[in-house]
PDB file of N, CA and C in Angstrom:
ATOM      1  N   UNK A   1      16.132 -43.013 -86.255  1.00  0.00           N
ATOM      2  CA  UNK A   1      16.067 -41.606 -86.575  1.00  0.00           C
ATOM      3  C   UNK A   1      14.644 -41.089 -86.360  1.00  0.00           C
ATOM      4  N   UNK A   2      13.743 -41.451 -86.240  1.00  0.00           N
ATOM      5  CA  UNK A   2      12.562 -41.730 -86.508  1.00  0.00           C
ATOM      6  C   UNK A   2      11.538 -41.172 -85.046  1.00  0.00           C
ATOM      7  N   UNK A   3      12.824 -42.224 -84.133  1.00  0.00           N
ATOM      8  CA  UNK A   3      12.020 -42.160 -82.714  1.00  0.00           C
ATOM      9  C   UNK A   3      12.852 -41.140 -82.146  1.00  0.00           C
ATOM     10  N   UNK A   4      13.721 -40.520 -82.461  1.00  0.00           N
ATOM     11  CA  UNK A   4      14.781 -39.383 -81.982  1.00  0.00           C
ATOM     12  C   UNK A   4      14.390 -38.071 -82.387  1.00  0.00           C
ATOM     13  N   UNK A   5      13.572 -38.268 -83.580  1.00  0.00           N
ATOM     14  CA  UNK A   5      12.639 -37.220 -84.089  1.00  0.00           C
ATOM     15  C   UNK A   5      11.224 -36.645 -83.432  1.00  0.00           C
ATOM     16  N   UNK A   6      10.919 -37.632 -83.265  1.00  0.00           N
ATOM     17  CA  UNK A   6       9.457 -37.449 -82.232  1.00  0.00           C
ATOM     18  C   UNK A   6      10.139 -36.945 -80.975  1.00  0.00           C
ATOM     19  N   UNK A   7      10.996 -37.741 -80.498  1.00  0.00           N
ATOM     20  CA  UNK A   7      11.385 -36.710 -79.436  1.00  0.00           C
ATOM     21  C   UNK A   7      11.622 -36.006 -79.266  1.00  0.00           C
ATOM     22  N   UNK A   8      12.376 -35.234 -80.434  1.00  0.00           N
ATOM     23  CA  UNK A   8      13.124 -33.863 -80.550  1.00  0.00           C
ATOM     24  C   UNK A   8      11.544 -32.920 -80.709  1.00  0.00           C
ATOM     25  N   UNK A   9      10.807 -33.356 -81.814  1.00  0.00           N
ATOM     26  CA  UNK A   9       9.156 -32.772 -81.714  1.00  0.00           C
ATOM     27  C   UNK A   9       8.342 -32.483 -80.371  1.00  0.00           C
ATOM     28  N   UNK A  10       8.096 -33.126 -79.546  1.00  0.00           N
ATOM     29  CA  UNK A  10       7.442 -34.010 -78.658  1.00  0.00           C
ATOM     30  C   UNK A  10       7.841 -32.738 -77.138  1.00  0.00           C
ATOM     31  N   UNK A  11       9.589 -32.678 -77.277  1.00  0.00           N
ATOM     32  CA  UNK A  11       9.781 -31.931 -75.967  1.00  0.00           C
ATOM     33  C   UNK A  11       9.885 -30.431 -76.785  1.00  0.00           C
ATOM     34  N   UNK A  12      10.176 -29.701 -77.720  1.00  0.00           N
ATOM     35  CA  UNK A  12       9.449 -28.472 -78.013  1.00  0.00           C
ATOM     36  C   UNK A  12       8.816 -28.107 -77.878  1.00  0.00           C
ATOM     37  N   UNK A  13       7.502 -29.164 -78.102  1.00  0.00           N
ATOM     38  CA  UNK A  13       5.594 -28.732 -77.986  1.00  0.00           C
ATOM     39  C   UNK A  13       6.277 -28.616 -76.455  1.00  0.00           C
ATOM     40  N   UNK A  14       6.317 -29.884 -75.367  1.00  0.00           N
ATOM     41  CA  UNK A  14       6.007 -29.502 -74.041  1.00  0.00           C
ATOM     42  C   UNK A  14       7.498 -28.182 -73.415  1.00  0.00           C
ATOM     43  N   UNK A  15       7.747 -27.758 -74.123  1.00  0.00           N
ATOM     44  CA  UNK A  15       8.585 -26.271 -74.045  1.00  0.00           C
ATOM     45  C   UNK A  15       9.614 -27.196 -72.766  1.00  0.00           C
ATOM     46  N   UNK A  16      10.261 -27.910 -73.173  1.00  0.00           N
ATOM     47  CA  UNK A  16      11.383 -28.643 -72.243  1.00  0.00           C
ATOM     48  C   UNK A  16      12.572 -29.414 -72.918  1.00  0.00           C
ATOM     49  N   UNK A  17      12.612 -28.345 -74.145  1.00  0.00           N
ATOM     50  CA  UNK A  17      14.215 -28.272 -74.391  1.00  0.00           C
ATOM     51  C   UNK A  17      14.999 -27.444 -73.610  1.00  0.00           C
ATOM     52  N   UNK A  18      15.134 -27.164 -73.296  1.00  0.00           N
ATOM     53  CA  UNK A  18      16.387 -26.725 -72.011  1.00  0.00           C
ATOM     54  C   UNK A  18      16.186 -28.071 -71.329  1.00  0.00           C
ATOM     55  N   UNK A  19      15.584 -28.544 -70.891  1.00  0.00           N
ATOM     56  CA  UNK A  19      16.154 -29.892 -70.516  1.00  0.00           C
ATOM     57  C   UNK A  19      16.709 -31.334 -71.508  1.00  0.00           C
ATOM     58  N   UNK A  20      16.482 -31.293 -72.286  1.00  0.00           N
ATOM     59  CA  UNK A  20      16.329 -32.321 -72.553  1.00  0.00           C
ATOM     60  C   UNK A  20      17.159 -32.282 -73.932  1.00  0.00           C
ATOM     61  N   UNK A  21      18.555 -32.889 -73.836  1.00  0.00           N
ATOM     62  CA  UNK A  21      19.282 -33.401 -75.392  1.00  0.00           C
ATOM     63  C   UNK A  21      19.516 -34.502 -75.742  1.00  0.00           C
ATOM     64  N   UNK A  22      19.828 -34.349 -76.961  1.00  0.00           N
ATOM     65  CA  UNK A  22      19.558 -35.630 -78.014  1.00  0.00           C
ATOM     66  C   UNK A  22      21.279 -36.241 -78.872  1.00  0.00           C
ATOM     67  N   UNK A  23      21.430 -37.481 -78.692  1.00  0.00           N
ATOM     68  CA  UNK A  23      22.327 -37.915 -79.670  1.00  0.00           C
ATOM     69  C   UNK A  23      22.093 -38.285 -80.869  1.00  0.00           C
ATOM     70  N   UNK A  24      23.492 -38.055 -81.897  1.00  0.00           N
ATOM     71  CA  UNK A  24      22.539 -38.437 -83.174  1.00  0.00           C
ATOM     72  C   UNK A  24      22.539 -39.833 -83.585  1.00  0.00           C
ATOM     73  N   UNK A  25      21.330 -40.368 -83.602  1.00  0.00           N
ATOM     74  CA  UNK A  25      21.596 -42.180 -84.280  1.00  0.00           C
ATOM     75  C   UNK A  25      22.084 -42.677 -85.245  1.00  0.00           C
ATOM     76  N   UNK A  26      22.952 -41.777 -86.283  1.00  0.00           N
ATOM     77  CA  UNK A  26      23.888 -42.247 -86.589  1.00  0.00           C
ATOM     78  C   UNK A  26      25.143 -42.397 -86.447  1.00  0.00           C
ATOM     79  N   UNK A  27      25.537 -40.951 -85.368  1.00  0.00           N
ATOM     80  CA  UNK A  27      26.628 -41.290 -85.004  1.00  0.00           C
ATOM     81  C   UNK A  27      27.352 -42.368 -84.017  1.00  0.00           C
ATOM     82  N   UNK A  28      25.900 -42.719 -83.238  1.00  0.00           N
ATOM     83  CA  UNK A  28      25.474 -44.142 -82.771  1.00  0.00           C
ATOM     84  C   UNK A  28      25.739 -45.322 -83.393  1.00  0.00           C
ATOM     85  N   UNK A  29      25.341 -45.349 -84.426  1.00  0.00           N
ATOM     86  CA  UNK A  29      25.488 -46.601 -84.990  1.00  0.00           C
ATOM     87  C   UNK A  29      27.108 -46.706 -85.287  1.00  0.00           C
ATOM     88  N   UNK A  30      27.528 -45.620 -85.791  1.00  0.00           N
ATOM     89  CA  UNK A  30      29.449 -46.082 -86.241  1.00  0.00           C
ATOM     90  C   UNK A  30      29.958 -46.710 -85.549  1.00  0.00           C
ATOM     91  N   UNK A  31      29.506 -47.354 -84.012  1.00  0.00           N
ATOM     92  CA  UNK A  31      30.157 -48.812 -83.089  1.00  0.00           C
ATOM     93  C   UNK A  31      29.798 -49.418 -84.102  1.00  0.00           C
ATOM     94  N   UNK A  32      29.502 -49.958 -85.173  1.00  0.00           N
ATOM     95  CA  UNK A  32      29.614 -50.952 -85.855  1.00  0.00           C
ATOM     96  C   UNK A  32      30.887 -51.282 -86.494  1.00  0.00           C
ATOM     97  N   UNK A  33      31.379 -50.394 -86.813  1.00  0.00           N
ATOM     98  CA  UNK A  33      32.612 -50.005 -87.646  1.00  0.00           C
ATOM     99  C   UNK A  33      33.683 -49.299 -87.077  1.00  0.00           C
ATOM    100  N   UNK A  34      33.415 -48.399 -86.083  1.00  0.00           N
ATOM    101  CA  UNK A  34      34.211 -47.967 -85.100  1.00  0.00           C
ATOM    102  C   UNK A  34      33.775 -47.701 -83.992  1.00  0.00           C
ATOM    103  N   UNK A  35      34.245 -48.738 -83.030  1.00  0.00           N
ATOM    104  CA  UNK A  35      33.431 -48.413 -82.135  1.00  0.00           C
ATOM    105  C   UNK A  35      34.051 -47.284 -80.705  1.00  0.00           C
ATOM    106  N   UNK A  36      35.393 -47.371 -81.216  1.00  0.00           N
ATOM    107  CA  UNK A  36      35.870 -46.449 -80.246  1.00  0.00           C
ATOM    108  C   UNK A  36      36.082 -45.143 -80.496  1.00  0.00           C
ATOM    109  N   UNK A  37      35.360 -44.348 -81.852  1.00  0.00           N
ATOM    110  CA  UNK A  37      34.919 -43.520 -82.513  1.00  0.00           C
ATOM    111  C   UNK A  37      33.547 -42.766 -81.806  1.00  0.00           C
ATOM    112  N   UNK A  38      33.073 -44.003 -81.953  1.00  0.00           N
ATOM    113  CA  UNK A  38      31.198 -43.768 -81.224  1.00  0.00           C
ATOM    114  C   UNK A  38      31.439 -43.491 -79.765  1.00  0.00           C
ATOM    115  N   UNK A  39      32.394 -43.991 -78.990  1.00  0.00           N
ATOM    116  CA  UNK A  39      32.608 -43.806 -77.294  1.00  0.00           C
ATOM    117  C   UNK A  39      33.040 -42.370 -78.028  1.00  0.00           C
ATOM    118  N   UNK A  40      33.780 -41.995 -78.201  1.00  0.00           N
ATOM    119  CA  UNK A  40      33.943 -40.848 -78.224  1.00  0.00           C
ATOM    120  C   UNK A  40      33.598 -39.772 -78.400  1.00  0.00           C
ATOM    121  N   UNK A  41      32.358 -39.596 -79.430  1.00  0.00           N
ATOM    122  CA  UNK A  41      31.522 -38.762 -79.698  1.00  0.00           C
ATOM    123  C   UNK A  41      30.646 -39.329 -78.499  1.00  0.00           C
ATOM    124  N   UNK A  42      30.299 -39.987 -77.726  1.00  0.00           N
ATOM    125  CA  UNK A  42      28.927 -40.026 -76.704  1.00  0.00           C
ATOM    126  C   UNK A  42      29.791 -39.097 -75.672  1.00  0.00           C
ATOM    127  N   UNK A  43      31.047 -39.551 -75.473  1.00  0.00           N
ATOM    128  CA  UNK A  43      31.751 -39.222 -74.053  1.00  0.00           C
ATOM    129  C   UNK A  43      31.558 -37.367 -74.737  1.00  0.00           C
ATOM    130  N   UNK A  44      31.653 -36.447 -75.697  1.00  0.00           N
ATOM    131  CA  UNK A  44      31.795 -35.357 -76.640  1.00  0.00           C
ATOM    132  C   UNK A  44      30.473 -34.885 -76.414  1.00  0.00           C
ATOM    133  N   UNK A  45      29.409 -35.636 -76.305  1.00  0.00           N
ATOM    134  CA  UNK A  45      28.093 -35.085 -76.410  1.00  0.00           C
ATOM    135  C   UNK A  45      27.334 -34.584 -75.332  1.00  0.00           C
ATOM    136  N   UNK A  46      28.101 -35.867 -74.673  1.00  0.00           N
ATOM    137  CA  UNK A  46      27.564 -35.652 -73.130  1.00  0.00           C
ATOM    138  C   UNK A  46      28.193 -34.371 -72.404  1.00  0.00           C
ATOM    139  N   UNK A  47      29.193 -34.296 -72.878  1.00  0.00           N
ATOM    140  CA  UNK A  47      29.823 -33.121 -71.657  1.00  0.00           C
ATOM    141  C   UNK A  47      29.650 -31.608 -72.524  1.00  0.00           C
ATOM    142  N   UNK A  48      29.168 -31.509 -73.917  1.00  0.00           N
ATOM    143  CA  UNK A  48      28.612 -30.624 -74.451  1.00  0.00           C
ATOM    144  C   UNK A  48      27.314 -30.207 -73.887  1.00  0.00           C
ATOM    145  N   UNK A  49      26.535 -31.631 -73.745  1.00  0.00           N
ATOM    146  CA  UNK A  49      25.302 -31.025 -73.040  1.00  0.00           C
ATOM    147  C   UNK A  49      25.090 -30.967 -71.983  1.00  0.00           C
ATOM    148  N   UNK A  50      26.191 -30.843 -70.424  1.00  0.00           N
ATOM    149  CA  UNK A  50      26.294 -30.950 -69.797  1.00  0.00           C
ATOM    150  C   UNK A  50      25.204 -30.399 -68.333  1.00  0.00           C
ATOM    151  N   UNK A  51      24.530 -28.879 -69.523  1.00  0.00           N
ATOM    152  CA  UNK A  51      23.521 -28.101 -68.621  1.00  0.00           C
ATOM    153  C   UNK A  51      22.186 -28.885 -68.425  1.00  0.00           C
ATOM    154  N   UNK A  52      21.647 -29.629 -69.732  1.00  0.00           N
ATOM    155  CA  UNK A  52      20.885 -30.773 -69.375  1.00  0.00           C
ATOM    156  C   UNK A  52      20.435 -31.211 -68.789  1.00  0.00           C
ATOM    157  N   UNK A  53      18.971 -32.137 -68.313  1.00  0.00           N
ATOM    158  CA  UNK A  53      19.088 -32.744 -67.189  1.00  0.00           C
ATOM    159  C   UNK A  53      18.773 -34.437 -67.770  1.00  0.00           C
ATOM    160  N   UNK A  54      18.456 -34.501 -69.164  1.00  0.00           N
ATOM    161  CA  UNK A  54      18.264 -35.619 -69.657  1.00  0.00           C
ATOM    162  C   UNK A  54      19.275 -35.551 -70.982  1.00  0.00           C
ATOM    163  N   UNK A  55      19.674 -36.303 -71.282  1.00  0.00           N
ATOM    164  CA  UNK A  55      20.236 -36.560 -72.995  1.00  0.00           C
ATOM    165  C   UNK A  55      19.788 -38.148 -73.198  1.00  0.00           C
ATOM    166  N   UNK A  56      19.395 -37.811 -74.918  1.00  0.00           N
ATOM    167  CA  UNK A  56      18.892 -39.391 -75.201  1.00  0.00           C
ATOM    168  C   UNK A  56      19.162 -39.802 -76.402  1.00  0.00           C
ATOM    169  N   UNK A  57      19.265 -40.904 -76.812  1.00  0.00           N
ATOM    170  CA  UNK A  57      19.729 -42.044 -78.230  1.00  0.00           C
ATOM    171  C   UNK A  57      19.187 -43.185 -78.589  1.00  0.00           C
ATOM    172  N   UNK A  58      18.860 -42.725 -79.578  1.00  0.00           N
ATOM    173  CA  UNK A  58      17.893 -44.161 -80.299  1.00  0.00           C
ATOM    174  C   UNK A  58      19.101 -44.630 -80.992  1.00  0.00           C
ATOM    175  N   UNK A  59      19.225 -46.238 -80.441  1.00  0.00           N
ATOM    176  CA  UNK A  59      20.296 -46.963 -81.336  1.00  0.00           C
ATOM    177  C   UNK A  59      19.399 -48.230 -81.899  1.00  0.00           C
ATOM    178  N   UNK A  60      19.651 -48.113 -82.651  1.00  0.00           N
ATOM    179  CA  UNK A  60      19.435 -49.598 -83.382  1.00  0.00           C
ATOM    180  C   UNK A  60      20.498 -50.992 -83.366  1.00  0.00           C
ATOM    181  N   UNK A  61      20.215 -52.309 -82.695  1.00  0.00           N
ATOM    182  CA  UNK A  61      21.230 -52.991 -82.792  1.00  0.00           C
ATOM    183  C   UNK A  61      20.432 -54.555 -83.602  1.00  0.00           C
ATOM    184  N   UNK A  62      21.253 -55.086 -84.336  1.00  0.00           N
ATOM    185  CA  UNK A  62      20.565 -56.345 -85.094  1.00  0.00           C
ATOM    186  C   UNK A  62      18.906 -55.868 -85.324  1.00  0.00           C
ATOM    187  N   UNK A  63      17.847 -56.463 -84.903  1.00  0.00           N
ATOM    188  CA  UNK A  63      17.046 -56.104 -85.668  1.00  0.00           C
ATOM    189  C   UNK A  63      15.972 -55.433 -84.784  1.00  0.00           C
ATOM    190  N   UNK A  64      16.072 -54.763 -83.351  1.00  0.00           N
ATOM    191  CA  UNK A  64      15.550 -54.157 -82.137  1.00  0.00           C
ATOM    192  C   UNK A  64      16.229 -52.933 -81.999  1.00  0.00           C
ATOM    193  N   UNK A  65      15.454 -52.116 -81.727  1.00  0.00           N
ATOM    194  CA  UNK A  65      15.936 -50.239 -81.047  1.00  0.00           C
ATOM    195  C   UNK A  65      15.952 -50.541 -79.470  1.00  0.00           C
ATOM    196  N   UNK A  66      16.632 -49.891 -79.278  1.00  0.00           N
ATOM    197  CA  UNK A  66      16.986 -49.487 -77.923  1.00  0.00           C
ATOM    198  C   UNK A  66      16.981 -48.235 -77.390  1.00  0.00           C
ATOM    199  N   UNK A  67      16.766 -47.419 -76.630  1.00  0.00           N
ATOM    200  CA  UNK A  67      16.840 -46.431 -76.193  1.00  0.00           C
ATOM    201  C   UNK A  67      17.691 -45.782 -75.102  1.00  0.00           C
ATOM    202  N   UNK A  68      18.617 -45.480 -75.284  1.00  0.00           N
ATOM    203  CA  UNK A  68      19.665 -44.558 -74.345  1.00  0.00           C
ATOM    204  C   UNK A  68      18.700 -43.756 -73.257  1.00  0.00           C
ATOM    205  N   UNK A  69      19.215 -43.292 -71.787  1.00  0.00           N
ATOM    206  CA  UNK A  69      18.834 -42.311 -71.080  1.00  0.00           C
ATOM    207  C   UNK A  69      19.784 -42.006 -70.333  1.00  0.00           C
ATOM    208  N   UNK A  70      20.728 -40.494 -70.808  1.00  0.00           N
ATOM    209  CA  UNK A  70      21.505 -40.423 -69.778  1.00  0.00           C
ATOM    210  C   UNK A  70      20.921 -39.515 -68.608  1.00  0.00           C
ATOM    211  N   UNK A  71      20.784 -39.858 -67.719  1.00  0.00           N
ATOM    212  CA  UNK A  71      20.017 -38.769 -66.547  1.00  0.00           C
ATOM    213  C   UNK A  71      21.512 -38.051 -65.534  1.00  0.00           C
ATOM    214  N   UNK A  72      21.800 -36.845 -66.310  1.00  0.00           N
ATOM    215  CA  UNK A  72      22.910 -36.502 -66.215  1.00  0.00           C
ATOM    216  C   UNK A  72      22.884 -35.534 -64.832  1.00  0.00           C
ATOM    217  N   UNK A  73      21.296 -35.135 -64.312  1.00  0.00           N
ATOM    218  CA  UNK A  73      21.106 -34.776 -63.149  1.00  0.00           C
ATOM    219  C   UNK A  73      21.470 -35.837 -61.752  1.00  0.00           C
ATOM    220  N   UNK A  74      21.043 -36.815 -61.792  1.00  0.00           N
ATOM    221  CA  UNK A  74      21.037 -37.988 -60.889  1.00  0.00           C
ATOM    222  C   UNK A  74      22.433 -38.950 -61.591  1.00  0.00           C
ATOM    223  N   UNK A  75      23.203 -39.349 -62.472  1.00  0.00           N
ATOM    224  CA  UNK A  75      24.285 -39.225 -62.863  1.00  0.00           C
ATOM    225  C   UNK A  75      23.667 -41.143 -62.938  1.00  0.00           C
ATOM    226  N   UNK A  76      22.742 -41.087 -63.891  1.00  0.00           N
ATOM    227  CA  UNK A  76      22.283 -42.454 -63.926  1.00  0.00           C
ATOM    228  C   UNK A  76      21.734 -42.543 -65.435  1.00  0.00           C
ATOM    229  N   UNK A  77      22.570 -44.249 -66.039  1.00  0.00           N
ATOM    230  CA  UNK A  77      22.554 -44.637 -67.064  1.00  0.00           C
ATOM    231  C   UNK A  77      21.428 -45.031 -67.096  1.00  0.00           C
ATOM    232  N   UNK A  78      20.173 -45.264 -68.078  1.00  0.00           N
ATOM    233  CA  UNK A  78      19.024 -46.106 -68.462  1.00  0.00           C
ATOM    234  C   UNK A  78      19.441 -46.447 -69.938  1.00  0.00           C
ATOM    235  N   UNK A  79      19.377 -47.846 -70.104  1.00  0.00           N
ATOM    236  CA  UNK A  79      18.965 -48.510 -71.370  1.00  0.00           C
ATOM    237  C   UNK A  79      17.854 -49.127 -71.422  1.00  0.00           C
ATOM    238  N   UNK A  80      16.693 -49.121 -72.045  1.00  0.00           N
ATOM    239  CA  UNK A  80      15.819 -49.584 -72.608  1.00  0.00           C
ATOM    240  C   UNK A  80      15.657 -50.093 -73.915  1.00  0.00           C
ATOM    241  N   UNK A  81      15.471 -51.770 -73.417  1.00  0.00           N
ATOM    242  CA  UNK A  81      15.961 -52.679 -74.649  1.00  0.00           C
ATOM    243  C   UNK A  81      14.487 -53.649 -74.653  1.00  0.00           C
ATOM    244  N   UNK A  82      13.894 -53.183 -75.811  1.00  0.00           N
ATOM    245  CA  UNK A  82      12.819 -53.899 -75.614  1.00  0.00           C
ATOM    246  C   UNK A  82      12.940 -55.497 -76.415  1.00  0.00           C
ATOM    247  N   UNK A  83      13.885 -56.393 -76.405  1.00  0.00           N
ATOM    248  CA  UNK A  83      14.203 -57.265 -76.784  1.00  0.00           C
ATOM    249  C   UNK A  83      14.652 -58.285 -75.598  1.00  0.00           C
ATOM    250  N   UNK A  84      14.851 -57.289 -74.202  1.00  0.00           N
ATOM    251  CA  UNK A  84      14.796 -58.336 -73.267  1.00  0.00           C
ATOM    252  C   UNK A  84      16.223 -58.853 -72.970  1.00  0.00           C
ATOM    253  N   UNK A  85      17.083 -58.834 -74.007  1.00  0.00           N
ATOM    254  CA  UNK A  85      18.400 -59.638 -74.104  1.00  0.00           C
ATOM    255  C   UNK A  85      18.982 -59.905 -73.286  1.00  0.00           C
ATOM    256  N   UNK A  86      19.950 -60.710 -72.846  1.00  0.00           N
ATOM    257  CA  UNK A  86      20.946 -60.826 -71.575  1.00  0.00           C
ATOM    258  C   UNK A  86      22.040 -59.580 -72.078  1.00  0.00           C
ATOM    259  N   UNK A  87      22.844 -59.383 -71.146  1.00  0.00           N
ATOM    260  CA  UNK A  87      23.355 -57.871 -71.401  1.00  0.00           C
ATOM    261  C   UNK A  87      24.756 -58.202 -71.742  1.00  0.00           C
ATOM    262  N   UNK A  88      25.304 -59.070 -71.693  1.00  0.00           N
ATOM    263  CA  UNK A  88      25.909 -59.656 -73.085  1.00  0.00           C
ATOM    264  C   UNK A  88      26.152 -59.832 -74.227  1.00  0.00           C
ATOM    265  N   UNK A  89      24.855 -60.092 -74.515  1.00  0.00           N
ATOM    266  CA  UNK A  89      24.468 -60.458 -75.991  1.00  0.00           C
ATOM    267  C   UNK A  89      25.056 -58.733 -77.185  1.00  0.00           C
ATOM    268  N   UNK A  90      24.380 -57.931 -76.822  1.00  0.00           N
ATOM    269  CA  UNK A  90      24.909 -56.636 -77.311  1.00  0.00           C
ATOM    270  C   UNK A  90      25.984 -55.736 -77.042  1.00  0.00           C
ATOM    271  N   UNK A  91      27.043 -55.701 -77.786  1.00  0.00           N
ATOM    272  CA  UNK A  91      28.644 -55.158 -77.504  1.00  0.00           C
ATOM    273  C   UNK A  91      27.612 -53.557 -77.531  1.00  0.00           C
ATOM    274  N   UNK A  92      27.536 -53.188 -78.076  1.00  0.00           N
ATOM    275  CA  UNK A  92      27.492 -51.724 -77.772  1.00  0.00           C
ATOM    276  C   UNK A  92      27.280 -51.051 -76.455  1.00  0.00           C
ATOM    277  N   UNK A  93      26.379 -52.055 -75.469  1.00  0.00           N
ATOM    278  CA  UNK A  93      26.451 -51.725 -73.696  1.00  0.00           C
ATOM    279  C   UNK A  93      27.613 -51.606 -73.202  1.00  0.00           C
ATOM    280  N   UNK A  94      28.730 -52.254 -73.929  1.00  0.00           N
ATOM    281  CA  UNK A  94      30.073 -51.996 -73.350  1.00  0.00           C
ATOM    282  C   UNK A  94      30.227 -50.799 -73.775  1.00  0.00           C
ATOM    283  N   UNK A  95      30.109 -50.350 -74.876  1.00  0.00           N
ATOM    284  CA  UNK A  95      31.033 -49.044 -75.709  1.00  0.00           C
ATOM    285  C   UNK A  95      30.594 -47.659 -74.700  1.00  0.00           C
ATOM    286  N   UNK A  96      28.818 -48.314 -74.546  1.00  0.00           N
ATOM    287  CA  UNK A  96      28.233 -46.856 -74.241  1.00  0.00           C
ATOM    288  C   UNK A  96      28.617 -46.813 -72.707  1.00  0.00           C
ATOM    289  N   UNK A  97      28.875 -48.066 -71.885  1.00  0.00           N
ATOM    290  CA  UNK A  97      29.169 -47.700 -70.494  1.00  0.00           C
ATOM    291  C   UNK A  97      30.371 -47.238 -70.372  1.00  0.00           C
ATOM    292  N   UNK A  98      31.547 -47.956 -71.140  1.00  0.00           N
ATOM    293  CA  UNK A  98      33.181 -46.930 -71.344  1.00  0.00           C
ATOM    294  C   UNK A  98      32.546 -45.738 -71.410  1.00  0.00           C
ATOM    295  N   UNK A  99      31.870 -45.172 -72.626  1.00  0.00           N
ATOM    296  CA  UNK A  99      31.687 -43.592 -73.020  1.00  0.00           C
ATOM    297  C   UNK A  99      31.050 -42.705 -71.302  1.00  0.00           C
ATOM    298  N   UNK A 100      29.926 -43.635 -70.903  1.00  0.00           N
ATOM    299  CA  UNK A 100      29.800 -42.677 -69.778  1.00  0.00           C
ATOM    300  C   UNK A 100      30.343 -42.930 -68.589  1.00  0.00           C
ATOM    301  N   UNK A 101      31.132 -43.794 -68.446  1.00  0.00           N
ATOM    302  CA  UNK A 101      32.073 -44.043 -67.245  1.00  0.00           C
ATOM    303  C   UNK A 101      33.354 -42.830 -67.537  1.00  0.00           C
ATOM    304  N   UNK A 102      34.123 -42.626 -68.789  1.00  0.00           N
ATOM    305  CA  UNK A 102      34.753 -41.442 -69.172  1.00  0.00           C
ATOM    306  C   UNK A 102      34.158 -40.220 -68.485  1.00  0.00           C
ATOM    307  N   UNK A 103      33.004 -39.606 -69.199  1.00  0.00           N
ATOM    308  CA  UNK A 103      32.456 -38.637 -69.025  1.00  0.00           C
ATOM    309  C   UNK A 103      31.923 -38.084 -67.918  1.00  0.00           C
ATOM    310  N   UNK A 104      31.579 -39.357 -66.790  1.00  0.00           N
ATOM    311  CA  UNK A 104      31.743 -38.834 -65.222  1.00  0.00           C
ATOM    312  C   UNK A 104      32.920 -38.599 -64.632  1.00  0.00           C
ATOM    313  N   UNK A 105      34.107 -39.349 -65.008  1.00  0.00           N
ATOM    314  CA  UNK A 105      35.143 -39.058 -64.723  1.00  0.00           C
ATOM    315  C   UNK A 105      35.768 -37.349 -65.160  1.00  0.00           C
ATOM    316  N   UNK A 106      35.623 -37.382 -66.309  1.00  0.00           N
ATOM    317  CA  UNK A 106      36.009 -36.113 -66.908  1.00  0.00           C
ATOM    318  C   UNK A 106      35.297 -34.696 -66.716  1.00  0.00           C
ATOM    319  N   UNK A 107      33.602 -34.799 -66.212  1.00  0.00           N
ATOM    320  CA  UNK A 107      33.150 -34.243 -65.253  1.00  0.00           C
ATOM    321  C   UNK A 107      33.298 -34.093 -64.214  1.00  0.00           C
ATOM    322  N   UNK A 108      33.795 -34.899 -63.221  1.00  0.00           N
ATOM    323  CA  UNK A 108      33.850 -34.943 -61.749  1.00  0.00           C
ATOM    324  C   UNK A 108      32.689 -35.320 -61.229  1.00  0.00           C
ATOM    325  N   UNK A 109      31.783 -36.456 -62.097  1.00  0.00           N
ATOM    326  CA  UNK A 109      30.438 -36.875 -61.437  1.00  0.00           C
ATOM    327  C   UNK A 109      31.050 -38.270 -60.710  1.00  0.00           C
ATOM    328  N   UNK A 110      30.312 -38.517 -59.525  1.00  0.00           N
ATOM    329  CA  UNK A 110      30.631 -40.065 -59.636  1.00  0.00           C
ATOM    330  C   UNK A 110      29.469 -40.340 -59.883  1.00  0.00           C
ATOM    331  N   UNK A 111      29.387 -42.210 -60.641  1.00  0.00           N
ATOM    332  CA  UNK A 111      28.347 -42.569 -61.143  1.00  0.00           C
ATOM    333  C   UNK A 111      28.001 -44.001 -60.414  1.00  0.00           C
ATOM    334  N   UNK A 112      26.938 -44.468 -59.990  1.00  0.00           N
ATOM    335  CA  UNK A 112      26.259 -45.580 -59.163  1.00  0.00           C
ATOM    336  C   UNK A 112      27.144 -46.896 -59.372  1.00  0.00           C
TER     337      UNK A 112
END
């Protein structure tokens, strides 16, 4: 919440909200408990913010943050996982690639 905050701070000062939206990290986290809840609100968020050219999510998984980048201009996923992990190791890369594999579909983007 923390680092989703600074960002939300961060692109005001540089007057580049019109670009730039935000998911909320907790509704992020409910893949813990539901995770096909959480695809759903990402696949919901994304096509809400569709005018965008960035949307972003601080998730927390076990005991490392990660950082979401959907680059909804260039129609390209970034995760930034500063833990390095094999991409395995964390179920939520599945949830969030269902959510934006949906949401290009349901846009009419194709995605890489």
């Amino acid at each position: 919440m923390v680092m989703t905050s600074f960002l939300y701070v961060y692109t005001t000062q540089l007057k580049v909200t019109s670009k730039v939206g935000f998911l909320c990290p907790d509704r992020l986290y409910t893949y813990t408990r539901a995770p096909l809840d959480m695809e759903d609100y990402v696949t919901k968020a994304l096509k809400k913010q569709e005018k965008k050219r960035y949307v972003m999510g601080a998730f927390r998984e076990s005991y490392h943050w990660m950082l979401l980048v959907f680059d909804l201009g260039d129609n390209i996923l970034y995760i930034f996982d500063s833990a390095r992990a094999p991409k395995k190791k964390y179920s939520i890369r599945k949830n969030i690639l269902e959510a934006w594999q949906t949401y290009c579909f349901m846009a009419g983007r194709h995605h890489p």
